[in-house]
PDB file of N, CA and C in Angstrom:
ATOM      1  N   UNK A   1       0.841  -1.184   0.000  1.00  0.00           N
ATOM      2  CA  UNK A   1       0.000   0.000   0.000  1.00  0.00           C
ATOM      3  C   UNK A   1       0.883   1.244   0.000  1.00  0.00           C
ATOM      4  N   UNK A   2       0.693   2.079  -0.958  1.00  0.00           N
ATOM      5  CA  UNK A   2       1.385   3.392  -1.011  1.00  0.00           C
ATOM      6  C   UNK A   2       0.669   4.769  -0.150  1.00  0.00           C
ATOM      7  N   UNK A   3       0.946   5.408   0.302  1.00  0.00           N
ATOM      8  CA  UNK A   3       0.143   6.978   0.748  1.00  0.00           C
ATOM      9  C   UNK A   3       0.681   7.629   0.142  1.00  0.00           C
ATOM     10  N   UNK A   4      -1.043   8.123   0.015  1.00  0.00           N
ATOM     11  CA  UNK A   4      -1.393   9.066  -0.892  1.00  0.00           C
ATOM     12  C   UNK A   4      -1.520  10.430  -0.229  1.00  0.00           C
ATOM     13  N   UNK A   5      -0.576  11.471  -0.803  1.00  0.00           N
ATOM     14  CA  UNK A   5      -0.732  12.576  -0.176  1.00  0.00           C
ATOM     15  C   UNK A   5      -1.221  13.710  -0.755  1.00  0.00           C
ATOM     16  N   UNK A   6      -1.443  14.783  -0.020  1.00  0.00           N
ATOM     17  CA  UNK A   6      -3.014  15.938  -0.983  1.00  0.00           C
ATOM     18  C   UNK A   6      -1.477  16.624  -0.416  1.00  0.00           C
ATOM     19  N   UNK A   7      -0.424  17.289  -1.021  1.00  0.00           N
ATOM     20  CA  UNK A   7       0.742  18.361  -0.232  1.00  0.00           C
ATOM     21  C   UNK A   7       0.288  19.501  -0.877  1.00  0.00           C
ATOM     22  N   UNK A   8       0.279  20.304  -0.639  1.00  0.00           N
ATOM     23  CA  UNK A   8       0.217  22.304  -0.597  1.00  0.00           C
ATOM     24  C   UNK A   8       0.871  22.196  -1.921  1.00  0.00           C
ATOM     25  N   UNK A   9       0.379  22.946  -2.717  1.00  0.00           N
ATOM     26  CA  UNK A   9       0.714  23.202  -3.809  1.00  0.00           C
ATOM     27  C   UNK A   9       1.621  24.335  -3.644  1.00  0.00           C
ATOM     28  N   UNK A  10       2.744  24.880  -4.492  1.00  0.00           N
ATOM     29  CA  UNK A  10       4.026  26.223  -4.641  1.00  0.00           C
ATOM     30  C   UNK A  10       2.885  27.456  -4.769  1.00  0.00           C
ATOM     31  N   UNK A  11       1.666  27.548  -4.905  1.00  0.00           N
ATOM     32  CA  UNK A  11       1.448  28.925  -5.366  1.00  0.00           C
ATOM     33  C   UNK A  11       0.289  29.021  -4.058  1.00  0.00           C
ATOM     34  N   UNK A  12       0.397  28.013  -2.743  1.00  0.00           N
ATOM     35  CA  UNK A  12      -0.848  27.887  -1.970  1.00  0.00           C
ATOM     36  C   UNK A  12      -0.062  28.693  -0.476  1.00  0.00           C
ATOM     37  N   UNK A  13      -1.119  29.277   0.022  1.00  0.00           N
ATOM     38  CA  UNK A  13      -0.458  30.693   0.338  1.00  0.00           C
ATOM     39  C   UNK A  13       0.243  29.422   2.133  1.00  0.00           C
ATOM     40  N   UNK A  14       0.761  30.247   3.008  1.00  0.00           N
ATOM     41  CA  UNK A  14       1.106  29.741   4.461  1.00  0.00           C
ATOM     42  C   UNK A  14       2.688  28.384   3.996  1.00  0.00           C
ATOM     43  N   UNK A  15       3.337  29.079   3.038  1.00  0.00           N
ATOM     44  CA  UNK A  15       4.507  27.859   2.925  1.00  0.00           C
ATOM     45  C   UNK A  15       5.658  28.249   4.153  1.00  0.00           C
ATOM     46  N   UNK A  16       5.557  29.679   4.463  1.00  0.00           N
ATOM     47  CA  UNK A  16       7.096  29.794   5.561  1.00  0.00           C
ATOM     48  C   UNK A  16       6.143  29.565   6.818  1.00  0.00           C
ATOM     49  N   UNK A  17       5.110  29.300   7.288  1.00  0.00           N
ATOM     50  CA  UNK A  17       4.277  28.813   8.213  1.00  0.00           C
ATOM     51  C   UNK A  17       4.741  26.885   8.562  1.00  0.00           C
ATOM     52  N   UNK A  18       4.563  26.624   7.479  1.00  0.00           N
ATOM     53  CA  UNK A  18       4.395  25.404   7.369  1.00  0.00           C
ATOM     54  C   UNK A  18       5.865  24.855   7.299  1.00  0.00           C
ATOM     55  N   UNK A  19       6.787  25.433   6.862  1.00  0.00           N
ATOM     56  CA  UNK A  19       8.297  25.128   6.839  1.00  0.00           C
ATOM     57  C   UNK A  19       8.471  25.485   7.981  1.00  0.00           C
ATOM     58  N   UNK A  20       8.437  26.598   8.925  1.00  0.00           N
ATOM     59  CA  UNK A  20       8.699  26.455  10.457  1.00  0.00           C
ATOM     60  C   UNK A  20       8.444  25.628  11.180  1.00  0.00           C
ATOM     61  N   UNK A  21       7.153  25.333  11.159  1.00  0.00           N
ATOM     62  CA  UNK A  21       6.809  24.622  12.004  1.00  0.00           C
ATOM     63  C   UNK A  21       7.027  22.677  11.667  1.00  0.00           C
ATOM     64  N   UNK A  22       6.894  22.940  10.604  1.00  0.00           N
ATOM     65  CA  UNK A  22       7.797  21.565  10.105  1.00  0.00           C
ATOM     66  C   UNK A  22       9.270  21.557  10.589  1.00  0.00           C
ATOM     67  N   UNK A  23      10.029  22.264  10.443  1.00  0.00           N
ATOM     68  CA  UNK A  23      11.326  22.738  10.961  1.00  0.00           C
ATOM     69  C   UNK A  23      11.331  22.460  12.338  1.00  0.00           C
ATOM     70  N   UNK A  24      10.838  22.795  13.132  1.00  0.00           N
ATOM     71  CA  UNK A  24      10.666  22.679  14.468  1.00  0.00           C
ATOM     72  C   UNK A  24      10.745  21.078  14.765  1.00  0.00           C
ATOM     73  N   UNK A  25       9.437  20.410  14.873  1.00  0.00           N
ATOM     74  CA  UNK A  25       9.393  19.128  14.513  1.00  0.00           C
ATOM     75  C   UNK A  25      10.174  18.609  13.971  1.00  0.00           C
ATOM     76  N   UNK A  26      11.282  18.288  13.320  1.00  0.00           N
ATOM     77  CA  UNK A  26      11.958  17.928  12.512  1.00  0.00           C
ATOM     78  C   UNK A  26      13.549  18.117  13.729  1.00  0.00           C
ATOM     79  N   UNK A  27      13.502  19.019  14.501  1.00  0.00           N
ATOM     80  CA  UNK A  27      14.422  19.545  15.480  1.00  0.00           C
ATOM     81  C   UNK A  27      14.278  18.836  16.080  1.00  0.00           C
ATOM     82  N   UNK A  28      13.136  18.432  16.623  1.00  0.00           N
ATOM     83  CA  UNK A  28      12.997  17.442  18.402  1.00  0.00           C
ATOM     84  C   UNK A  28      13.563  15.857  18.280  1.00  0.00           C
ATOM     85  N   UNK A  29      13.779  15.908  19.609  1.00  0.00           N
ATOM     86  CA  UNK A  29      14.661  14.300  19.143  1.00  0.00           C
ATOM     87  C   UNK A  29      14.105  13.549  19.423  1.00  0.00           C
ATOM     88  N   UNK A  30      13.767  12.173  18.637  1.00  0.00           N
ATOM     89  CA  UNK A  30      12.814  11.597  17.866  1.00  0.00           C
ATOM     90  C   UNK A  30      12.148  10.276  19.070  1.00  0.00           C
ATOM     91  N   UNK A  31      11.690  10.994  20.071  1.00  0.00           N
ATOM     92  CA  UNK A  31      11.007  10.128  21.013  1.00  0.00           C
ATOM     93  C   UNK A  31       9.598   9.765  20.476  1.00  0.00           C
ATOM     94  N   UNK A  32       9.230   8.958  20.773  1.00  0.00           N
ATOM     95  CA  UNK A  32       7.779   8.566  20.215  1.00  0.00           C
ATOM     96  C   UNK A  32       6.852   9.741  20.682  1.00  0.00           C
ATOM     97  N   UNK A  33       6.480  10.617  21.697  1.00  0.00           N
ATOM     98  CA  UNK A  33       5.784  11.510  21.789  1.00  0.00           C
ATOM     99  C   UNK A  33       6.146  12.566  20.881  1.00  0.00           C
ATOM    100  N   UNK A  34       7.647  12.824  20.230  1.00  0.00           N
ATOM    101  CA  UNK A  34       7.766  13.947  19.046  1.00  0.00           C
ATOM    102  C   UNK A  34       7.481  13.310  17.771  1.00  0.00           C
ATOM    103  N   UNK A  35       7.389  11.728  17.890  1.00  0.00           N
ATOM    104  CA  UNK A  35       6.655  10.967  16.596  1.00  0.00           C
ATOM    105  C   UNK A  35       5.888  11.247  16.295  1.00  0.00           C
ATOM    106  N   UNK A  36       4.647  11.446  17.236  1.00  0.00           N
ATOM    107  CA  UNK A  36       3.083  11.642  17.542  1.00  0.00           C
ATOM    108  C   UNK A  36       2.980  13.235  16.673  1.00  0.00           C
ATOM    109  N   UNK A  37       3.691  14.165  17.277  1.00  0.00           N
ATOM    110  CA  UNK A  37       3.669  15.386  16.948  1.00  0.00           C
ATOM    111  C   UNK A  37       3.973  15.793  15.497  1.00  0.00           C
ATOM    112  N   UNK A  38       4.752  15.071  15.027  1.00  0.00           N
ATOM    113  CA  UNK A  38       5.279  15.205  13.886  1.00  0.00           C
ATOM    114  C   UNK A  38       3.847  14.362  12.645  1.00  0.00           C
ATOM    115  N   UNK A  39       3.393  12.968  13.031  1.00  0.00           N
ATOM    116  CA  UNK A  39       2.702  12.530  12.543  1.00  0.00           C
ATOM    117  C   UNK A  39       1.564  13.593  12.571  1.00  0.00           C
ATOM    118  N   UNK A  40       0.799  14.293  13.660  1.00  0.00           N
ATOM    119  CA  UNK A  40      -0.244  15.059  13.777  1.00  0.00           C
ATOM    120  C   UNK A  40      -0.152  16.234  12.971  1.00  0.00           C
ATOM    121  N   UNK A  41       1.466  17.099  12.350  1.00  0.00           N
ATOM    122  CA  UNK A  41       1.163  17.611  11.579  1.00  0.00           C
ATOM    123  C   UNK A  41       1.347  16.848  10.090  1.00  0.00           C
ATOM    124  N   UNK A  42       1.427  16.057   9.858  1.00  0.00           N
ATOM    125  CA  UNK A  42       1.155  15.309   8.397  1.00  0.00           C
ATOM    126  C   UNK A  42      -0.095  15.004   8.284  1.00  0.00           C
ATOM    127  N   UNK A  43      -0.716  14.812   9.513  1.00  0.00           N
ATOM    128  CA  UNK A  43      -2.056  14.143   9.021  1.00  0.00           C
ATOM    129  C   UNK A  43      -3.023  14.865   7.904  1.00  0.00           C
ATOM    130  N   UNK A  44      -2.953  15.701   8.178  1.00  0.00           N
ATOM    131  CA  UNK A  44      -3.983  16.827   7.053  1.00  0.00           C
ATOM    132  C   UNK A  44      -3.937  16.591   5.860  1.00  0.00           C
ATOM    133  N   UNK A  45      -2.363  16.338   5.557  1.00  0.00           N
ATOM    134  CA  UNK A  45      -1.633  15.870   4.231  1.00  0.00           C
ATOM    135  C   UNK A  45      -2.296  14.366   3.375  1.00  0.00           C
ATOM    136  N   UNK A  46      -2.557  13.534   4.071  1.00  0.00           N
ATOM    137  CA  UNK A  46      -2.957  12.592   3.788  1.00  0.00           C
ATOM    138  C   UNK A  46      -4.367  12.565   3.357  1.00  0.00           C
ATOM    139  N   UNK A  47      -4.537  11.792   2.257  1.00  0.00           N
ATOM    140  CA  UNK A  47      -5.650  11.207   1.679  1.00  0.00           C
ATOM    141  C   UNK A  47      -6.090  10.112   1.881  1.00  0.00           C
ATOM    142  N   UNK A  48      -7.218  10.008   2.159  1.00  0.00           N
ATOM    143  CA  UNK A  48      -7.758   8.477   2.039  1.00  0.00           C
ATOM    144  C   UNK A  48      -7.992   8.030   4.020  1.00  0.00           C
ATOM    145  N   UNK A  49      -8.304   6.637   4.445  1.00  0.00           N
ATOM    146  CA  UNK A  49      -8.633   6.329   5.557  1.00  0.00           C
ATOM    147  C   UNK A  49      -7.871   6.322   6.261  1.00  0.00           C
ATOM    148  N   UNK A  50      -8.211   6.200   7.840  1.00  0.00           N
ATOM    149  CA  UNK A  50      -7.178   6.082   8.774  1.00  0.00           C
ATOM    150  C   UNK A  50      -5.529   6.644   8.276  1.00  0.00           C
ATOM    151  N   UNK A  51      -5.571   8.117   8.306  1.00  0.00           N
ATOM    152  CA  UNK A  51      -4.386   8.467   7.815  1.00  0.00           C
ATOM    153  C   UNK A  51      -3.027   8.148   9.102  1.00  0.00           C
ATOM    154  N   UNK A  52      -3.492   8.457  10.470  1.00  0.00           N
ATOM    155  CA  UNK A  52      -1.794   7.721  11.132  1.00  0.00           C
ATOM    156  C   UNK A  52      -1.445   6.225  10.407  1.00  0.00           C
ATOM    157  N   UNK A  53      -2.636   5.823  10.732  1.00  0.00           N
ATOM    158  CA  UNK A  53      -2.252   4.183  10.239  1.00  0.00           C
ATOM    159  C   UNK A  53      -1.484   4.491   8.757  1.00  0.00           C
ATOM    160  N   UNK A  54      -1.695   5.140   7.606  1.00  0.00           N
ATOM    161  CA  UNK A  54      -0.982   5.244   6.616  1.00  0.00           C
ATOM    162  C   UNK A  54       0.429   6.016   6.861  1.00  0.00           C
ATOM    163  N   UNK A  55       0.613   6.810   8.245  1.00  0.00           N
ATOM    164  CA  UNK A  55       1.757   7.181   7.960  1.00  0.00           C
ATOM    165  C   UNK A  55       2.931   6.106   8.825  1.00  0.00           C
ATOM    166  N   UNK A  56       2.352   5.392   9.414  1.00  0.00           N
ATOM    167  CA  UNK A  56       2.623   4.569  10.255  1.00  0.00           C
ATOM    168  C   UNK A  56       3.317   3.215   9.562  1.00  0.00           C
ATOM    169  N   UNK A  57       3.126   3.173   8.210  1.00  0.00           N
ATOM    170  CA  UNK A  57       2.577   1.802   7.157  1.00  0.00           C
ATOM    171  C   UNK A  57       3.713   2.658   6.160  1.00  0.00           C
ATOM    172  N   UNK A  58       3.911   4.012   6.331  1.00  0.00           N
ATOM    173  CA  UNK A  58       4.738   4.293   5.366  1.00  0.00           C
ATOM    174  C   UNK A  58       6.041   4.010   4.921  1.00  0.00           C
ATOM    175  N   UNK A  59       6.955   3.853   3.866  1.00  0.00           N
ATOM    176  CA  UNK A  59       8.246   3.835   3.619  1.00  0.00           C
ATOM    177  C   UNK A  59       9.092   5.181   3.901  1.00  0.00           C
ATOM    178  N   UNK A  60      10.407   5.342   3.975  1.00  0.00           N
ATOM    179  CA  UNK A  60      10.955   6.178   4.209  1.00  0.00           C
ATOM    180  C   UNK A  60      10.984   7.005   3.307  1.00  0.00           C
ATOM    181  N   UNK A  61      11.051   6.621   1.992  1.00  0.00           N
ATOM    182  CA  UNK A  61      11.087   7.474   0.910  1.00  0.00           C
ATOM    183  C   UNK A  61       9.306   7.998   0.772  1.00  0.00           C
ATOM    184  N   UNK A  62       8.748   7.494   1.094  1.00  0.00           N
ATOM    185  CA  UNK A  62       6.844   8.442   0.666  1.00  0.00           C
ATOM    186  C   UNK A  62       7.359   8.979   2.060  1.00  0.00           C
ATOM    187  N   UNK A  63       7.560   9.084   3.332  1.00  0.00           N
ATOM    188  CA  UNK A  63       7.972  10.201   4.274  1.00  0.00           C
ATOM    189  C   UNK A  63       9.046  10.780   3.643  1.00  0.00           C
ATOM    190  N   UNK A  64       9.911  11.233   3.251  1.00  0.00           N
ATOM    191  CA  UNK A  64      10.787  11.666   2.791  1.00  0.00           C
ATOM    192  C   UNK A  64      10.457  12.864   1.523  1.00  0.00           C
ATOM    193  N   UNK A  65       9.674  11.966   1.178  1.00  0.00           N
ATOM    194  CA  UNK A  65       9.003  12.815  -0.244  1.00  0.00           C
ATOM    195  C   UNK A  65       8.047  13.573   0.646  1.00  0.00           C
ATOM    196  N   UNK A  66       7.394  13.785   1.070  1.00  0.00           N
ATOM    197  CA  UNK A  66       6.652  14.843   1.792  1.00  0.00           C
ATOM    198  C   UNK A  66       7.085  15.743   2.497  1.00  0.00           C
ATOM    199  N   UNK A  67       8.183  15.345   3.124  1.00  0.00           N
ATOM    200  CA  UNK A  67       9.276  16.426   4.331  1.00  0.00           C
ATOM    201  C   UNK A  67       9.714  17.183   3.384  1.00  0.00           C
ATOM    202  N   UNK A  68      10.394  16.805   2.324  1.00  0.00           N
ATOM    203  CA  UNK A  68      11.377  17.356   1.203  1.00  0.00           C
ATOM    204  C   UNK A  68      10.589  18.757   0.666  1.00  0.00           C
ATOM    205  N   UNK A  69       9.339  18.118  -0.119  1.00  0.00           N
ATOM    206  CA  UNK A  69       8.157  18.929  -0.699  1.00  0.00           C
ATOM    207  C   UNK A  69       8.273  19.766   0.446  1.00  0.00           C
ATOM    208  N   UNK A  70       7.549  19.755   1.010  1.00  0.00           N
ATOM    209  CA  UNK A  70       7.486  20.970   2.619  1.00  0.00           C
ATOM    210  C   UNK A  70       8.305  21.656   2.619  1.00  0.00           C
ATOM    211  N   UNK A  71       9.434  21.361   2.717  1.00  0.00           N
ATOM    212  CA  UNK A  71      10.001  22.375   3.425  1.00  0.00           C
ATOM    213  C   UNK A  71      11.031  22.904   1.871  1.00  0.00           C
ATOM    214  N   UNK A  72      10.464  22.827   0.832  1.00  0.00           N
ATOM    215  CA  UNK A  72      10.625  23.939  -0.448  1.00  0.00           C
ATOM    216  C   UNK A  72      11.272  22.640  -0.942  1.00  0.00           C
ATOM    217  N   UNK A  73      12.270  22.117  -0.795  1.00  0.00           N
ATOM    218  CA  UNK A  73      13.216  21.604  -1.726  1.00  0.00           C
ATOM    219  C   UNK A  73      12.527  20.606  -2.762  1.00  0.00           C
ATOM    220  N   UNK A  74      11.630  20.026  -2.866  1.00  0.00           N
ATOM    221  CA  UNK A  74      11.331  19.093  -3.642  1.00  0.00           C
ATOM    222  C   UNK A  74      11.012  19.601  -5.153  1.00  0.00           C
ATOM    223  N   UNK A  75      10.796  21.272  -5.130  1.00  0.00           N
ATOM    224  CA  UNK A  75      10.418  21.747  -6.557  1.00  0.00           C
ATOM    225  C   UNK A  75      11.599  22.190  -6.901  1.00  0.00           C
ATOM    226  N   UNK A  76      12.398  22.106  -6.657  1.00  0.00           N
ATOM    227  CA  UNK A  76      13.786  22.706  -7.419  1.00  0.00           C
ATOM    228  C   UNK A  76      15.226  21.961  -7.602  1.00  0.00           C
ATOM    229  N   UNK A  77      14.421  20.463  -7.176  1.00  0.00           N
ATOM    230  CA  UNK A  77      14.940  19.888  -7.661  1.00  0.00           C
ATOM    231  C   UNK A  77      15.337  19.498  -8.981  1.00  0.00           C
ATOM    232  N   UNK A  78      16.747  18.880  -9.807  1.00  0.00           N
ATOM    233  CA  UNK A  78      17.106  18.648 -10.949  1.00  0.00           C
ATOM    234  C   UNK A  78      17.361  16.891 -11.050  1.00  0.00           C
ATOM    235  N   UNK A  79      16.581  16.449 -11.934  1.00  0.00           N
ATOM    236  CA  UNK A  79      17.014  15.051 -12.122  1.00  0.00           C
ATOM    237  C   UNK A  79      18.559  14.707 -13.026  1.00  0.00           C
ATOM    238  N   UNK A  80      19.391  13.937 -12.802  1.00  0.00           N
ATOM    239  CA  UNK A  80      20.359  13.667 -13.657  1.00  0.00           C
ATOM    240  C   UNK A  80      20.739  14.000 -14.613  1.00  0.00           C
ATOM    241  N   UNK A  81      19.754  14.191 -15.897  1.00  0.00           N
ATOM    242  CA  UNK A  81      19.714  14.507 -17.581  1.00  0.00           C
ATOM    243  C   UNK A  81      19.416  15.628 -17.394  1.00  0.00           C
ATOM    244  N   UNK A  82      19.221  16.541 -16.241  1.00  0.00           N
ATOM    245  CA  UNK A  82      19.333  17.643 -16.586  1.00  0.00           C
ATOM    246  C   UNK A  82      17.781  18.530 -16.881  1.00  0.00           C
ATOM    247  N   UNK A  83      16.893  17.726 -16.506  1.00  0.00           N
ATOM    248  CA  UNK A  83      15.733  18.155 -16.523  1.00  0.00           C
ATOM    249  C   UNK A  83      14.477  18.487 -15.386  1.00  0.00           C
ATOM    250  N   UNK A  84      14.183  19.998 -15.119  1.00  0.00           N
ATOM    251  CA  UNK A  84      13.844  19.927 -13.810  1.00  0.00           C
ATOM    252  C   UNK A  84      12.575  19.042 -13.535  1.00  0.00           C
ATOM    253  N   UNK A  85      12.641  19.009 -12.370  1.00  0.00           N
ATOM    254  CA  UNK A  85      11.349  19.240 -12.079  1.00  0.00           C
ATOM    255  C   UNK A  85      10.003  19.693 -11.495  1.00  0.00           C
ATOM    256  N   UNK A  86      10.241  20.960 -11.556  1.00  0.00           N
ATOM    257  CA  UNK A  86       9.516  22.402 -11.351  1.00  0.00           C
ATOM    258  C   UNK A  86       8.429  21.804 -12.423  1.00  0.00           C
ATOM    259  N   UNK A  87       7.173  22.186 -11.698  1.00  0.00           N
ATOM    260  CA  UNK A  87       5.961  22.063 -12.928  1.00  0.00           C
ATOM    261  C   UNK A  87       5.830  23.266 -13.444  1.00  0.00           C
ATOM    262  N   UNK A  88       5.706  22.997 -14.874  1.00  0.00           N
ATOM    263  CA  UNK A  88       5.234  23.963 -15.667  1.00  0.00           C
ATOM    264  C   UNK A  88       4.003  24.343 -15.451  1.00  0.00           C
TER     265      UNK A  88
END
């Protein structure tokens, strides 16, 4: 099972909101109660049922791909050949 995530689109307003406070979270050291915290702000992100259980069920890379996105870097990224991938 993959999760499916609804992430903030580049032109959707509250991104240095959401990078702080992602930032923050991302700071605390990684006790299961800053798990909780960290999961509670993803949840919104998620599509579909029982979203902890999906983030819970997740791979590192679909978490990874969402942290990345968040906190800016995932759109400015460049693949290998040289082709971004910034949406047109």
């Amino acid at each position: 099972m993959s999760i499916k995530w609804r992430l903030p689109t580049t032109d959707e307003p509250g991104f240095l909101r959401r990078r702080r406070d992602l930032g923050e979270l991302l700071d605390l050291l990684p006790t299961p109660e800053n798990t909780e915290k960290l999961m509670d702000f993803l949840v919104p992100y998620v599509e579909g049922d029982d979203p902890k259980e999906q983030l819970l069920n997740a791979t590192q890379a679909e978490y990874s791909l969402a942290v990345v996105q968040m906190l800016g870097y995932g759109n400015t990224v460049s693949d290998p050949k040289g082709v971004s991938s910034v949406p047109q």
